[in-house]
Protein backbone atom coordinates (compact mmCIF):
# COMPACT_ATOMS: atom_id res chain seq x y z
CA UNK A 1 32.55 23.10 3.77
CA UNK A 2 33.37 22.64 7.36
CA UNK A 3 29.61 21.85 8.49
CA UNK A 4 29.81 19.09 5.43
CA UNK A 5 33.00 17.79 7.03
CA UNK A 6 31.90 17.71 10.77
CA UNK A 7 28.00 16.45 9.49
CA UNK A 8 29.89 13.07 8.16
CA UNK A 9 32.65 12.74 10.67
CA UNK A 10 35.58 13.51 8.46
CA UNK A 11 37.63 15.73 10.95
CA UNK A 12 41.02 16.05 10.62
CA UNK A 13 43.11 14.38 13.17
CA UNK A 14 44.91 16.38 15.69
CA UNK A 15 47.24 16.28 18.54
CA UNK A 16 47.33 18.53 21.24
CA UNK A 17 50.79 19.34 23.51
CA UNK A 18 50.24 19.09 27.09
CA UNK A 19 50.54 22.73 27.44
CA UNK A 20 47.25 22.64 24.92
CA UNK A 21 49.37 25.78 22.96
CA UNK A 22 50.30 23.92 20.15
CA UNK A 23 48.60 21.66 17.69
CA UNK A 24 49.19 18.90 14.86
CA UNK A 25 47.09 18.12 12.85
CA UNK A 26 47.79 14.48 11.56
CA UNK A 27 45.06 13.62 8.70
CA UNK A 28 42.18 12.41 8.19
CA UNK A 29 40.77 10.92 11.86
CA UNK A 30 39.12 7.10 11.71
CA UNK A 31 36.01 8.87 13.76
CA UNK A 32 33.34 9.23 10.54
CA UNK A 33 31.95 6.72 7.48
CA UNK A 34 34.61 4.38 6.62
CA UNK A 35 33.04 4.41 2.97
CA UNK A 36 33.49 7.84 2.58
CA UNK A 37 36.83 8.36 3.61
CA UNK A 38 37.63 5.68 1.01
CA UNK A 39 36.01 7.57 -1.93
CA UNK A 40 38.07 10.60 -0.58
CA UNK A 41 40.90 8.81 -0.73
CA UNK A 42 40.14 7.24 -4.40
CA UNK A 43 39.42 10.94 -5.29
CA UNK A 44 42.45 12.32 -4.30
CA UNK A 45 44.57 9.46 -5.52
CA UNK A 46 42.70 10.31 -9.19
CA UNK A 47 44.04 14.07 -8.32
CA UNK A 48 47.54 12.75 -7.59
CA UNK A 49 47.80 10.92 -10.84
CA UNK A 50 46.28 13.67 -12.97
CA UNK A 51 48.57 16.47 -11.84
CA UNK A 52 51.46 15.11 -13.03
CA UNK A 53 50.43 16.56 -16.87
CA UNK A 54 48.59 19.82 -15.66
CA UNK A 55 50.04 23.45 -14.86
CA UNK A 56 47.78 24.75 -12.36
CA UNK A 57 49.16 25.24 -8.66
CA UNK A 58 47.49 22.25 -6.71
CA UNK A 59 49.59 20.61 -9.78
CA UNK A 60 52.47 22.44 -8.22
CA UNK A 61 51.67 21.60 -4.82
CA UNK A 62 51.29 18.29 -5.40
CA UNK A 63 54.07 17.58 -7.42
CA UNK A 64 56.48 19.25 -5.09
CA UNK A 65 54.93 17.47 -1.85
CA UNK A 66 56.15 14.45 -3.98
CA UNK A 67 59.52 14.76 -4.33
CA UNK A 68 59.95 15.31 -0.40
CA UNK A 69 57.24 12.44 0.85
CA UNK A 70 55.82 9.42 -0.72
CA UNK A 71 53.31 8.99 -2.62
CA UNK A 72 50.77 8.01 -0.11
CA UNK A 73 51.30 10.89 2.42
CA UNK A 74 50.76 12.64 -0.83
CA UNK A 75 47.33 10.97 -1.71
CA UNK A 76 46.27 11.73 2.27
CA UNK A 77 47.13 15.40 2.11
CA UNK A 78 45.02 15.96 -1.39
CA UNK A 79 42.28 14.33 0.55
CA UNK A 80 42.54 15.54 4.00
CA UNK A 81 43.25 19.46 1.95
CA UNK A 82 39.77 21.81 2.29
């Protein structure tokens, strides 16, 4: 999966401390297709709107990520999630 995700230049987003011990990571970075990252995000909000009547534990996930954040930091984590 990762040599898929560095071959199209969807890599996650990430900031470094000026120490360089810790890291963010802050989504999906604006580096690869612009297409693709657009079907990733149509994907994932498809995910989002389907969970809400499943029982699985992305469902879970999901639906408990949304009643903390809104629903497009939602959408972005489904489609920035490996």
């Amino acid at each position: 999966m990762q040599d898929l995700v560095t071959a199209t230049g969807v890599n996650r987003a990430s900031l470094v401390s000026c120490l360089g011990n810790t890291r963010a990571a802050i989504g999906i970075s604006k580096c690869g297709d612009r297409h693709l990252r657009t079907l990733l995000i149509h994907g994932a909000r498809a995910v989002v709107r389907t969970s809400r009547a499943r029982d699985d534990a992305q469902s879970y996930w999901i639906r408990d990520l949304e009643a903390r954040r809104g629903a497009a930091k939602i959408i972005v984590s489904v489609a920035n999630k490996d």
